[in-house]
N, C-alpha and C. Protein backbone atom coordinates (compact mmCIF):
# COMPACT_ATOMS: atom_id res chain seq x y z
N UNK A 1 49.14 -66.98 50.28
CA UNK A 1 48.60 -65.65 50.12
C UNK A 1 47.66 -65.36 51.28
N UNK A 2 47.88 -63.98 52.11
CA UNK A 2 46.94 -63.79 53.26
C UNK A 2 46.01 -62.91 52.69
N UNK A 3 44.58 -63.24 53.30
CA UNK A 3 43.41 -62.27 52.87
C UNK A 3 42.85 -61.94 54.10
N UNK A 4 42.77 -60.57 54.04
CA UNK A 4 42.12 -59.93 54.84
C UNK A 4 40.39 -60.15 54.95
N UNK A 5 40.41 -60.57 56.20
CA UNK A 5 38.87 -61.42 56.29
C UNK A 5 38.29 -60.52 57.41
N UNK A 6 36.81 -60.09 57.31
CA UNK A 6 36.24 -59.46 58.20
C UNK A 6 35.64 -60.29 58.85
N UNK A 7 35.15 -60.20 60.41
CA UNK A 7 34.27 -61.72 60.99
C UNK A 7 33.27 -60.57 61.15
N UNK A 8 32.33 -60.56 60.94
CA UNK A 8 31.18 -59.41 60.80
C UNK A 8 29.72 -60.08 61.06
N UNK A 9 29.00 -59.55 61.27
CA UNK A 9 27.39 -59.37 61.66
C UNK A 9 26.46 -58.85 60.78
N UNK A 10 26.08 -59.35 59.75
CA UNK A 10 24.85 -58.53 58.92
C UNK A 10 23.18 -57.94 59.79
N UNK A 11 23.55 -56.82 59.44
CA UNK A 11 22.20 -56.50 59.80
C UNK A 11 21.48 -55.59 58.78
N UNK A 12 20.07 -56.30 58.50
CA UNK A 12 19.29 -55.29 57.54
C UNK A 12 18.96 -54.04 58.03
N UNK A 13 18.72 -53.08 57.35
CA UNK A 13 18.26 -51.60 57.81
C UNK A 13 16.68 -52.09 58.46
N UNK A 14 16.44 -51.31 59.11
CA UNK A 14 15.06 -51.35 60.28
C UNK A 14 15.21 -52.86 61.23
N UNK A 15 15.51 -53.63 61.48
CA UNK A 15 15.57 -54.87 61.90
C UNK A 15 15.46 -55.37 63.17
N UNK A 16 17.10 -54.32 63.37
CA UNK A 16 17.88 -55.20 64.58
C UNK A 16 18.21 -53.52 65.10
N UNK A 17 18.72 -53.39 66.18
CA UNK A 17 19.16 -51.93 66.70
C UNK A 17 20.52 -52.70 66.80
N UNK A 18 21.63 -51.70 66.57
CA UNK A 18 23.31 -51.96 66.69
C UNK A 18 23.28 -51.76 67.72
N UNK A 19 24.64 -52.15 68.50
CA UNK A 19 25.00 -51.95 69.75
C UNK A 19 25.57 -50.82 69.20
N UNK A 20 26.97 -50.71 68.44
CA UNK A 20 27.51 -49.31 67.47
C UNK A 20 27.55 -49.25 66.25
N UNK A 21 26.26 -48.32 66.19
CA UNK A 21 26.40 -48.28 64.73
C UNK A 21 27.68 -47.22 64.19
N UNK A 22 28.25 -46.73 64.82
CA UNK A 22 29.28 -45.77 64.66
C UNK A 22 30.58 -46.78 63.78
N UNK A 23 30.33 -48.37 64.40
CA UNK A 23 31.31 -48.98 63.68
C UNK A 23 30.91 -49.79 62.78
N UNK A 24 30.07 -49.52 62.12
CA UNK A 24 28.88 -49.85 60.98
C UNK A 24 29.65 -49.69 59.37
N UNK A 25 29.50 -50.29 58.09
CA UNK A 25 29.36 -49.92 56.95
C UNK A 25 28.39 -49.75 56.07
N UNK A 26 28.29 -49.87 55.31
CA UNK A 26 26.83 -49.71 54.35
C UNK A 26 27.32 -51.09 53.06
N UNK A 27 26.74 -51.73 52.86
CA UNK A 27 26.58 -52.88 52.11
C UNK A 27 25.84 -53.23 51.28
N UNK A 28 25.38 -52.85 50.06
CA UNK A 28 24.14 -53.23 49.56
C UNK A 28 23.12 -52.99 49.94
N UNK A 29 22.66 -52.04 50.84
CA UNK A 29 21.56 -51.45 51.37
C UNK A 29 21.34 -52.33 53.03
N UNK A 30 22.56 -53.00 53.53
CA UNK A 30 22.53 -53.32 55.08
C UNK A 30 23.68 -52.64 55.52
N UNK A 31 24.03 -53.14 56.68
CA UNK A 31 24.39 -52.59 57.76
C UNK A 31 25.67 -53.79 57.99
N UNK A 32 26.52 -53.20 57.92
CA UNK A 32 27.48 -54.92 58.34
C UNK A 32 28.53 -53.84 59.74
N UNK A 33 28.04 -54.35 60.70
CA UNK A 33 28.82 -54.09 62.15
C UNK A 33 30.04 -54.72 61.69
N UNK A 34 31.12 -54.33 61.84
CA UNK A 34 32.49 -54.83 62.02
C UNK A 34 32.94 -55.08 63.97
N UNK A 35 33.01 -56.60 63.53
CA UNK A 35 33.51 -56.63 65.16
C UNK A 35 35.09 -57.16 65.25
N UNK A 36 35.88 -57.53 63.88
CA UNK A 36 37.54 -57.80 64.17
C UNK A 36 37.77 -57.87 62.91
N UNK A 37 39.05 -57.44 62.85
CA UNK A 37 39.45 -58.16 61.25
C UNK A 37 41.00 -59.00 61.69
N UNK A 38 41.20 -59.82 60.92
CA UNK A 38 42.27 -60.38 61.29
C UNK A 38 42.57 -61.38 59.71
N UNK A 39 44.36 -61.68 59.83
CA UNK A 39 44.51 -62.17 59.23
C UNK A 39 44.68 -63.17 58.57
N UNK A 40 44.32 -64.06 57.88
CA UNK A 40 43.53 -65.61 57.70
C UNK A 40 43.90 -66.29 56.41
N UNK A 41 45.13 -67.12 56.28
CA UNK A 41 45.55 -68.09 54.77
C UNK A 41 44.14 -68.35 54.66
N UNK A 42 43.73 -67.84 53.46
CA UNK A 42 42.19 -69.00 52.72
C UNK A 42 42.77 -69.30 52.04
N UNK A 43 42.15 -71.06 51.91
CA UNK A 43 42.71 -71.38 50.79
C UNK A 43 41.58 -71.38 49.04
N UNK A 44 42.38 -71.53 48.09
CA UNK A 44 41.76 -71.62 46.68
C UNK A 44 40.29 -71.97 46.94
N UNK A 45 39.58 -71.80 46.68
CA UNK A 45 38.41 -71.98 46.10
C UNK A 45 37.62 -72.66 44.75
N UNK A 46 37.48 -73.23 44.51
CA UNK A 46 37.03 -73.99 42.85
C UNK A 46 35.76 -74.56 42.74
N UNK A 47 34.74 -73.92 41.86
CA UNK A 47 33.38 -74.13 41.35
C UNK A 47 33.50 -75.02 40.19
N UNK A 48 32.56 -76.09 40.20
CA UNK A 48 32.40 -76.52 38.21
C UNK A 48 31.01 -75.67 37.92
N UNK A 49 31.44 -75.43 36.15
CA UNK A 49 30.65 -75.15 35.32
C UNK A 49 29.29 -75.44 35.76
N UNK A 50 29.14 -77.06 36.25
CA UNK A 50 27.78 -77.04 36.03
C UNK A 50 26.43 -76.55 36.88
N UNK A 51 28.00 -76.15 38.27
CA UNK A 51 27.11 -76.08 39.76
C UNK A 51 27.01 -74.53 39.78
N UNK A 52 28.46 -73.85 39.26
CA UNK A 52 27.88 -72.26 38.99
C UNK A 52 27.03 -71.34 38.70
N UNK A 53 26.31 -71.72 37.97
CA UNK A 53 24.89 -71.06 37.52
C UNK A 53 23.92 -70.58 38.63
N UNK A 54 23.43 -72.06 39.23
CA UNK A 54 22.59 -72.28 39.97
C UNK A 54 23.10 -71.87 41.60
N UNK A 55 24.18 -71.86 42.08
CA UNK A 55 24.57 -71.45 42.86
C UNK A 55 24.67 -70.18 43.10
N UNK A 56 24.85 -69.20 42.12
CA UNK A 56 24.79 -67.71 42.10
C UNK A 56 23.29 -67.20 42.39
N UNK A 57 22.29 -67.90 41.47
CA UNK A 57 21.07 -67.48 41.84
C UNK A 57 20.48 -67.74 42.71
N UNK A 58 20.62 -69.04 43.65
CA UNK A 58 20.07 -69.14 44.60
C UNK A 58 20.88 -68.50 46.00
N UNK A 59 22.04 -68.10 46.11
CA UNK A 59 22.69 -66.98 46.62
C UNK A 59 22.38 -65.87 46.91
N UNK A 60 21.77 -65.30 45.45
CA UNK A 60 21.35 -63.51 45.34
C UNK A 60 19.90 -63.99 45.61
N UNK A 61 19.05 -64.74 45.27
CA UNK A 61 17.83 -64.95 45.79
C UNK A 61 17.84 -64.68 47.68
N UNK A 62 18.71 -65.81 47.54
CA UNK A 62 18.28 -66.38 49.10
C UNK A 62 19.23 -64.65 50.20
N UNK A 63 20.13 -63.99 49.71
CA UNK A 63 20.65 -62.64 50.59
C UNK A 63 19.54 -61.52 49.88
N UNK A 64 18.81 -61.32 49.04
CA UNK A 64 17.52 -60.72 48.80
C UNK A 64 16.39 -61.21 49.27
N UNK A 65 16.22 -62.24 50.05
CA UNK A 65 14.97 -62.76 50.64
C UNK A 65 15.54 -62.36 52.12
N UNK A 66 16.70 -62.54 52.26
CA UNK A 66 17.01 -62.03 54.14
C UNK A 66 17.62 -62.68 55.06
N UNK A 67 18.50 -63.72 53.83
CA UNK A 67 18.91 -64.96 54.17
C UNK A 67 20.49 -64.39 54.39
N UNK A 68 20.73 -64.44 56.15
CA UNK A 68 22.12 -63.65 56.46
C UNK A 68 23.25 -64.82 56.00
N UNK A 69 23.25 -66.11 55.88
CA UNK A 69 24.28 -67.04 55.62
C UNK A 69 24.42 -66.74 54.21
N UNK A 70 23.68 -66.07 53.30
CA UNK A 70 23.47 -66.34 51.81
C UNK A 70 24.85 -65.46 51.34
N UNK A 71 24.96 -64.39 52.25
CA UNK A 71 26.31 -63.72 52.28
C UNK A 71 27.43 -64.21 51.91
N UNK A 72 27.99 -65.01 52.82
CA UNK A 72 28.83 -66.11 53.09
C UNK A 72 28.88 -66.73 51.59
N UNK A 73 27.97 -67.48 51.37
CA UNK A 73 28.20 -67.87 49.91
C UNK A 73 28.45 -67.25 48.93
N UNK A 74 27.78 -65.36 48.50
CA UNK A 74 28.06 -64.87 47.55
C UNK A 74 29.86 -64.65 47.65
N UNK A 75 30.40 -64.55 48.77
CA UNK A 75 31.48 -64.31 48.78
C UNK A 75 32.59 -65.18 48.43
N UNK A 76 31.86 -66.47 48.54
CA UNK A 76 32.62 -67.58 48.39
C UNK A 76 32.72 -67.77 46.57
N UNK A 77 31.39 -67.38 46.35
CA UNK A 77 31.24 -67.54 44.39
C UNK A 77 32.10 -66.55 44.09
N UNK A 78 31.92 -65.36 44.57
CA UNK A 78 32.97 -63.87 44.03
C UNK A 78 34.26 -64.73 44.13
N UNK A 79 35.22 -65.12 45.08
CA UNK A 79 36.32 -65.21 44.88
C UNK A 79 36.80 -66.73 44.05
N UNK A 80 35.52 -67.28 43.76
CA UNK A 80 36.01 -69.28 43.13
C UNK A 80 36.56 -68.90 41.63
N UNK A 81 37.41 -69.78 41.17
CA UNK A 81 37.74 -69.93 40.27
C UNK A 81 36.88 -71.12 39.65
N UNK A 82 36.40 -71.06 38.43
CA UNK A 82 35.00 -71.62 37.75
C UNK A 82 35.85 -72.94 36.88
N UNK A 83 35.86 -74.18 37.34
CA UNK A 83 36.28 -75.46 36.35
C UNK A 83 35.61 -76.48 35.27
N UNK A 84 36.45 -76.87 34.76
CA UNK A 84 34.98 -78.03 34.02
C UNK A 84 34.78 -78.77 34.52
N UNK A 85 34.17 -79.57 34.39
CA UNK A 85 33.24 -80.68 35.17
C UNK A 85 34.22 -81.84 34.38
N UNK A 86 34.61 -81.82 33.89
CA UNK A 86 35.48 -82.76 32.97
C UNK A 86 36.78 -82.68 33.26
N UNK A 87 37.47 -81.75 34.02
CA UNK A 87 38.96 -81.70 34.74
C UNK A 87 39.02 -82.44 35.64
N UNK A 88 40.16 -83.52 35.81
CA UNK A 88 40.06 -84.50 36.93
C UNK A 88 39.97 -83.67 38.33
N UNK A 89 40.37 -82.58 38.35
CA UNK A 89 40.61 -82.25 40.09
C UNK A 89 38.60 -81.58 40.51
N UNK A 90 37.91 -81.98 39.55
CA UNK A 90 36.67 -81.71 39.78
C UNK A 90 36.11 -82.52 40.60
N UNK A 91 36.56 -84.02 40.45
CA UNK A 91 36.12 -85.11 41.51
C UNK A 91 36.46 -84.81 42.76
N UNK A 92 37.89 -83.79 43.29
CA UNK A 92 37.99 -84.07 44.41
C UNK A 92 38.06 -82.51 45.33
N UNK A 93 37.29 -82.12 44.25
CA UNK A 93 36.09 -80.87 44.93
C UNK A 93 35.24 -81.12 45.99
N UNK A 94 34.68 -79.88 46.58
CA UNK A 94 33.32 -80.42 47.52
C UNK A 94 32.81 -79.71 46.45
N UNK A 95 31.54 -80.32 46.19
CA UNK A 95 30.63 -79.81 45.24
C UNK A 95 29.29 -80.47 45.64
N UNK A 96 28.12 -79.73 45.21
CA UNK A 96 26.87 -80.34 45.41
C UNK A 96 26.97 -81.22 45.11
N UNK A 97 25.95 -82.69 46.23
CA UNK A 97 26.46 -84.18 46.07
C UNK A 97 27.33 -84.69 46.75
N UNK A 98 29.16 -84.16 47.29
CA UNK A 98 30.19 -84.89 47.40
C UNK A 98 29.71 -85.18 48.95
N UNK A 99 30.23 -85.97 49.51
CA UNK A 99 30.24 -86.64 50.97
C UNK A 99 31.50 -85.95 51.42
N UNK A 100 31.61 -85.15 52.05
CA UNK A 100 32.81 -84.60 52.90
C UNK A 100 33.05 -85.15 54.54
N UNK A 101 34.16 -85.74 55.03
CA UNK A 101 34.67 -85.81 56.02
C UNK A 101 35.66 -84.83 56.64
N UNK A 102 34.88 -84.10 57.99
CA UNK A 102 36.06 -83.12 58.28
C UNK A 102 36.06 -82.83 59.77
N UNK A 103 37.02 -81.75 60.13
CA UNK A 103 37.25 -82.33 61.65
C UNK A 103 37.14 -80.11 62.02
N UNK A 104 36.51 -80.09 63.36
CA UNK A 104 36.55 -78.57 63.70
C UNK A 104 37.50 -78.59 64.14
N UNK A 105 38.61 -77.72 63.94
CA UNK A 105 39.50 -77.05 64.81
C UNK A 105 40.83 -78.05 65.20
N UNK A 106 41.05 -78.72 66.44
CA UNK A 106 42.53 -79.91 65.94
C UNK A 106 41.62 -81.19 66.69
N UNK A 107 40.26 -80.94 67.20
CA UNK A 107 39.42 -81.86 67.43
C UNK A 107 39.85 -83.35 66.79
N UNK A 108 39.38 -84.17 67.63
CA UNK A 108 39.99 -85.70 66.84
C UNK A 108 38.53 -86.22 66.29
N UNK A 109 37.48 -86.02 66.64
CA UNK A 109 35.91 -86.54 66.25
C UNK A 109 35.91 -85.86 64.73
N UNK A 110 35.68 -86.98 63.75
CA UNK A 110 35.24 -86.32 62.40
C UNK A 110 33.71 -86.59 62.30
N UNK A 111 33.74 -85.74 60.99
CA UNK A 111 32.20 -85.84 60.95
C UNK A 111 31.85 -85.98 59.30
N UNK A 112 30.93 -86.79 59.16
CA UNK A 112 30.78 -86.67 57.55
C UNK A 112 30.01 -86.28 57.19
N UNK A 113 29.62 -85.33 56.10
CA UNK A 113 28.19 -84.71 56.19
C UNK A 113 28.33 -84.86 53.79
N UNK A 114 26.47 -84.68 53.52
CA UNK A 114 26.66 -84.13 52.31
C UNK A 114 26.28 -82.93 52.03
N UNK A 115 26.81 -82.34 50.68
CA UNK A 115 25.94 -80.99 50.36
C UNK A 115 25.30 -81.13 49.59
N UNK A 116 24.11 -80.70 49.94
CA UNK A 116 22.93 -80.69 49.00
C UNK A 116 22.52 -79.41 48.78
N UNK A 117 21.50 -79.30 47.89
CA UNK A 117 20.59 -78.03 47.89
C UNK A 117 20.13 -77.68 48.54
N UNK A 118 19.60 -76.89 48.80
CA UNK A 118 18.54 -76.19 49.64
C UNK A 118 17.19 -76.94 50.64
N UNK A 119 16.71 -77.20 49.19
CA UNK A 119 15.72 -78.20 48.74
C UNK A 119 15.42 -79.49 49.94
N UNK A 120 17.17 -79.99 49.24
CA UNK A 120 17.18 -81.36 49.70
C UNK A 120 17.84 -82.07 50.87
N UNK A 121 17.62 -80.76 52.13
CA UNK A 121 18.45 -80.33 53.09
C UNK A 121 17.34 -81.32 53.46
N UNK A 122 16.54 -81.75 54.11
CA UNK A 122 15.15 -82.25 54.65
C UNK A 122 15.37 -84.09 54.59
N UNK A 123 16.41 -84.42 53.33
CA UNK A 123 16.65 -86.24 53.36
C UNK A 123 17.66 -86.83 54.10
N UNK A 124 17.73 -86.19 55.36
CA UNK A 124 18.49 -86.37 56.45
C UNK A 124 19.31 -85.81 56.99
N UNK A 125 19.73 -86.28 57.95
CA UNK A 125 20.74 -85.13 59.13
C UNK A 125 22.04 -84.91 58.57
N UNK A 126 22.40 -86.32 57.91
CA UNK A 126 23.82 -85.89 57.28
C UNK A 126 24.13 -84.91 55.86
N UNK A 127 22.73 -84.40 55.76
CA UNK A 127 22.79 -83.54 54.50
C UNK A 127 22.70 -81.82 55.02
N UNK A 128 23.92 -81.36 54.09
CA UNK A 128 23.76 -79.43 54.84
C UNK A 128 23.54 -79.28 53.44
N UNK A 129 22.59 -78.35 53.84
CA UNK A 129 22.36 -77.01 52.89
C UNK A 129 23.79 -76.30 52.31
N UNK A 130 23.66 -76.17 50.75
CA UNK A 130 24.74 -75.20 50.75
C UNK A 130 24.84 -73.80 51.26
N UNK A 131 23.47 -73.47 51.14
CA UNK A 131 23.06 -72.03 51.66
C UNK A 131 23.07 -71.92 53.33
N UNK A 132 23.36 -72.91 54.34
CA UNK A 132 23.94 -72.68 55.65
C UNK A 132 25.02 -72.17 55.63
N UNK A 133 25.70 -71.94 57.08
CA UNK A 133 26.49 -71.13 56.70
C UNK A 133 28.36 -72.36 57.17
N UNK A 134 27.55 -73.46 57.23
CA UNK A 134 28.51 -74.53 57.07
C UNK A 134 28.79 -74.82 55.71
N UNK A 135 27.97 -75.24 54.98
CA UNK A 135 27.63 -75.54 53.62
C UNK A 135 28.56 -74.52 52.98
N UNK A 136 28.54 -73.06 52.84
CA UNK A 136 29.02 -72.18 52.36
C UNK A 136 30.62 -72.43 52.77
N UNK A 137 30.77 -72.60 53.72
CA UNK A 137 32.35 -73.17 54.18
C UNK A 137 32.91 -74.02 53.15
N UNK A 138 32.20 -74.55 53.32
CA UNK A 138 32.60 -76.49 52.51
C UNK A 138 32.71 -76.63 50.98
N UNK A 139 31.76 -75.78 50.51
CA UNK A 139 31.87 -75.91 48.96
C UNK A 139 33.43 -74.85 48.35
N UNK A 140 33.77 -75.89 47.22
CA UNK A 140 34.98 -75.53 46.37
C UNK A 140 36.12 -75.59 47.07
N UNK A 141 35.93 -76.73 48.41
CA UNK A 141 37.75 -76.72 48.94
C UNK A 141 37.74 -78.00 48.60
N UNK A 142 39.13 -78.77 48.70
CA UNK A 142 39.37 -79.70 48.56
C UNK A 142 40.50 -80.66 50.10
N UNK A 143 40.40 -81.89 50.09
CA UNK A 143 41.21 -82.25 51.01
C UNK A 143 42.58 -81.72 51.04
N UNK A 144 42.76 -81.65 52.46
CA UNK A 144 43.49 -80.69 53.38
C UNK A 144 43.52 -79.44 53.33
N UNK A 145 42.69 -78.49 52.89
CA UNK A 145 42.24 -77.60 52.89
C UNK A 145 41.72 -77.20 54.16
N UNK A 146 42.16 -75.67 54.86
CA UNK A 146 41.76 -75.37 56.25
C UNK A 146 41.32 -74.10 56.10
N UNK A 147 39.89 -73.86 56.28
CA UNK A 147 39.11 -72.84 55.94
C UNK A 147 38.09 -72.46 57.44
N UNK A 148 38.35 -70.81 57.70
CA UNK A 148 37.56 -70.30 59.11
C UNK A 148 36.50 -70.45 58.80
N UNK A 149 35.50 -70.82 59.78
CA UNK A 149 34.00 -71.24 59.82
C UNK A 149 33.33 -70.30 61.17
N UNK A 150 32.73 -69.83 61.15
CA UNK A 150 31.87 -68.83 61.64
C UNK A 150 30.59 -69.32 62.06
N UNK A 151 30.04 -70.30 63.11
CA UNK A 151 28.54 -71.17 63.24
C UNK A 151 28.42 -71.16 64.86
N UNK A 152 26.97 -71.03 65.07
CA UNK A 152 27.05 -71.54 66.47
C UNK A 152 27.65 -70.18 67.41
N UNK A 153 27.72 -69.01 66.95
CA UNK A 153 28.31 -68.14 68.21
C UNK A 153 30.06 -68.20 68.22
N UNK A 154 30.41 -69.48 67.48
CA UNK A 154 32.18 -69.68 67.86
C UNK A 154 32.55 -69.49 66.23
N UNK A 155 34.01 -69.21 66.64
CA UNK A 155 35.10 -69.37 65.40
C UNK A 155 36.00 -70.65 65.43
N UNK A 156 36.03 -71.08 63.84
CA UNK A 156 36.28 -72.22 64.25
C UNK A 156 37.43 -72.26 63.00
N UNK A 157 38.05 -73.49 62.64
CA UNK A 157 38.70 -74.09 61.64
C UNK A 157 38.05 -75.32 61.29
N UNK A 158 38.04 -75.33 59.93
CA UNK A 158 37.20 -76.88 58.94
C UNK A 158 38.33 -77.51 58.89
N UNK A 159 38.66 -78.68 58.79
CA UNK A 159 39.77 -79.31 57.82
C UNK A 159 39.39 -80.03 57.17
N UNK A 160 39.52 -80.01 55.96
CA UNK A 160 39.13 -81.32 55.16
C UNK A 160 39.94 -82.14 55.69
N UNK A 161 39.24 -83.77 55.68
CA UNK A 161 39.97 -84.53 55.50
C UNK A 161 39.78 -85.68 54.22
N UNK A 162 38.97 -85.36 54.00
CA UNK A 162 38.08 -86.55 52.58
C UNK A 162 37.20 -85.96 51.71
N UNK A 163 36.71 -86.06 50.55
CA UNK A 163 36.04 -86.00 49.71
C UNK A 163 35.89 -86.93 48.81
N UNK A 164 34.51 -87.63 48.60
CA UNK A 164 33.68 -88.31 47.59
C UNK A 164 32.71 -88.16 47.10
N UNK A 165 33.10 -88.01 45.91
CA UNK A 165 31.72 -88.18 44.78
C UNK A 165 30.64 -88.34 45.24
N UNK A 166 30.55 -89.63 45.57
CA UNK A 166 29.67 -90.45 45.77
C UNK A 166 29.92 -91.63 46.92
N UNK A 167 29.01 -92.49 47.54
CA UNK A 167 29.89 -93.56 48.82
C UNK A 167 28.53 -94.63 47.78
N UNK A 168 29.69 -95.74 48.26
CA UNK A 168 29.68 -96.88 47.30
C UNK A 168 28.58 -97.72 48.24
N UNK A 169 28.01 -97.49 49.64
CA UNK A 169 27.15 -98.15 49.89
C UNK A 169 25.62 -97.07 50.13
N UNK A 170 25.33 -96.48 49.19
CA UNK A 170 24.21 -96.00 48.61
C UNK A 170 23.39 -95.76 47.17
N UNK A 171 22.45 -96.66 48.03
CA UNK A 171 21.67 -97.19 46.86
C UNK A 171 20.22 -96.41 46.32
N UNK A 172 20.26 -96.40 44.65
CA UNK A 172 19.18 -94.84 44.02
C UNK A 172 17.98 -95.67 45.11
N UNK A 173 16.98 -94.83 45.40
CA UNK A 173 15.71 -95.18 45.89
C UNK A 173 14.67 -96.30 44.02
N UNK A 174 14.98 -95.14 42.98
CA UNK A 174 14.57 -95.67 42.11
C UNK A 174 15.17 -95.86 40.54
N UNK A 175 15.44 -96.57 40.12
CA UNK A 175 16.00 -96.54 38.76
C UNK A 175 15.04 -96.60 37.57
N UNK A 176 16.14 -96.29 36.67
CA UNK A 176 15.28 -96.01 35.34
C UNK A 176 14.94 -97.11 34.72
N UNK A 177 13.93 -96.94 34.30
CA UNK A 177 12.92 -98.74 33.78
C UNK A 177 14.08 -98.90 32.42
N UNK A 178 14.43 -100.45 32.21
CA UNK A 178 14.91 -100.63 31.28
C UNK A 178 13.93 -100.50 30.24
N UNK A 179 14.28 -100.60 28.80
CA UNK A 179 13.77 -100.37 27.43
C UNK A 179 13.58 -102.10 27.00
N UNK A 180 13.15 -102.16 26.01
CA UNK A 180 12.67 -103.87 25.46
C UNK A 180 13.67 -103.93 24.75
N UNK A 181 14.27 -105.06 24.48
CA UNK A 181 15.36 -105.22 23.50
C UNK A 181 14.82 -104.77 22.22
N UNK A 182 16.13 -104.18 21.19
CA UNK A 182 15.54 -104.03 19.78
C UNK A 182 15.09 -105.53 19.17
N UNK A 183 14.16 -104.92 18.83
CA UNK A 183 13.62 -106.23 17.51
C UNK A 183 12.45 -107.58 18.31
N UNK A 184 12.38 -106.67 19.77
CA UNK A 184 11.31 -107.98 20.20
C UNK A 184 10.51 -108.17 20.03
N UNK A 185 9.38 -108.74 20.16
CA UNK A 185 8.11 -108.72 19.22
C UNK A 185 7.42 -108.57 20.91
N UNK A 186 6.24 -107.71 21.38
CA UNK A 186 5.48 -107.87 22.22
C UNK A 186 3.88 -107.61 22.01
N UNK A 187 3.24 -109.18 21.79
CA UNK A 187 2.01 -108.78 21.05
C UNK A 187 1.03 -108.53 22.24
N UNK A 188 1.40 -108.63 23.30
CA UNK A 188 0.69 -108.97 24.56
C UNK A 188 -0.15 -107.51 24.92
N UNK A 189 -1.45 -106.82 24.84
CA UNK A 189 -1.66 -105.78 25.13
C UNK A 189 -1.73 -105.20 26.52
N UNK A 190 -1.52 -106.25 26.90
CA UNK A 190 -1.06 -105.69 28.74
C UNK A 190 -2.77 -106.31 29.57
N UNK A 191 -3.06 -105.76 30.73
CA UNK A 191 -4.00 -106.14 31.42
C UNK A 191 -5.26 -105.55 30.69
N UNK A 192 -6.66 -106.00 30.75
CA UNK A 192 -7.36 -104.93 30.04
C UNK A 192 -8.78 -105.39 31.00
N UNK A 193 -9.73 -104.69 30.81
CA UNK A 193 -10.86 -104.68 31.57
C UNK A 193 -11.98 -105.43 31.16
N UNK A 194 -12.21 -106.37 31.87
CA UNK A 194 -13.72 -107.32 31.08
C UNK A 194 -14.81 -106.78 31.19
C-alpha cells in the first residue's frame, strides 16, 4: 500500500519567517511549509497496550511545548495499530526498551541503539529518545521493515535489521532485596546504639 507522505518543515506562527509562505498550510495553529511530496511504501506500524497511553501524552505534551520532532511521533501513534502486550509478535516490535540494530540507506555499518523515554535519553549514547525524530522512526516497526527517516538535513532509509527485548549481557544496576523464608524465626534486633 503507497502513502502519500509530505517531507515538510514545521514552523510555529511568530517564530521563524518562511522563505514561501504562499506554499504554507495551517496545522493546528502552525505553519507547515510544504517542500515535496512523494510517494513512499510505509510499512505497518504496531503499538502495545501498555506503551500507548503514555506515548500519546508525552507526544501532545512535548508538540504543545514546541517540540518540532513531537510531530513525527503524533503521526506515527495516529496511523499504529494498538496490540497486546501478550501477542507474540509484541516481542519483535521496537518498543520502549527493545535494542534495535539497523542500517541507513544500503550503507553496510549497522548501528545498535535503545529506545527509551525521554527521561532516560541521558544513560548513554546508545539510548534515543522516542521523542527524537529517530526514535519516532523506530518505534512500532519490526525487522525488515524500511521506513523514510528525515534527521540531520538528509533523507534517508532505516532498515531494520534486529530487534530485542532485551540483550542478555546487561546487568539491573539493582535488584529487589529478597524476602526471609516463611516460617523463620529472626530474633536478632539488628544493630542498635549503646
Amino acid at each position: 500500500m503507497l502513502q502519500e507522505m509530505q517531507v515538510s518543515r514545521v514552523v510555529p506562527f511568530g517564530f521563524f519567517t518562511l522563505r514561501n509562505p504562499d506554499n504554507c498550510v495551517d496545522f493546528e495553529g502552525a505553519l507547515i511549509e510544504q517542500k515535496e511530496v512523494a510517494l513512499l511504501p510505509l510499512p505497518k506500524v504496531s503499538l502495545t497496550a501498555s506503551d500507548y497511553p503514555r506515548l500519546e501524552r508525552i507526544a501532545r505534551a512535548a508538540w504543545n511545548g514546541g517540540n518540532m520532532d513531537a510531530l513525527l511521533l503524533v503521526g506515527e501513534i495516529n496511523r499504529a495499530e494498538i496490540v497486546s502486550d501478550e501477542v507474540g509478535e509484541a516481542d519483535s516490535l521496537v518498543r520502549i526498551g527493545s535494542w534495535v540494530t539497523y542500517r541507513t540507506n544500503w550503507d553496510a555499518s549497522r548501528r545498535s541503539v535503545q529506545l527509551v523515554w525521554p527521561e532516560d535519553q541521558s544513560y548513554g549514547r546508545d539510548c534515543i529518545s522516542v521523542l527524537s525524530a529517530l526514535g519516532a522512526t523506530l518505534i512500532g516497526l519490526r525487522r525488515g521493515d524500511r521506513m523514510p527517516h528525515i534527521g540531520a538535513g538528509s533523507r534517508d532509509f532505516i532498515l531494520i535489521e534486529n530487534v530485542e527485548r532485551s540483550r542478555s549481557n546487561v546487568v539491573p544496576l539493582f535488584r529487589a532485596p529478597t524476602s526471609a523464608k516463611a516460617g523463620a524465626s529472626d530474633d536478632d534486633p539488628g544493630p542498635t546504639a549503646a
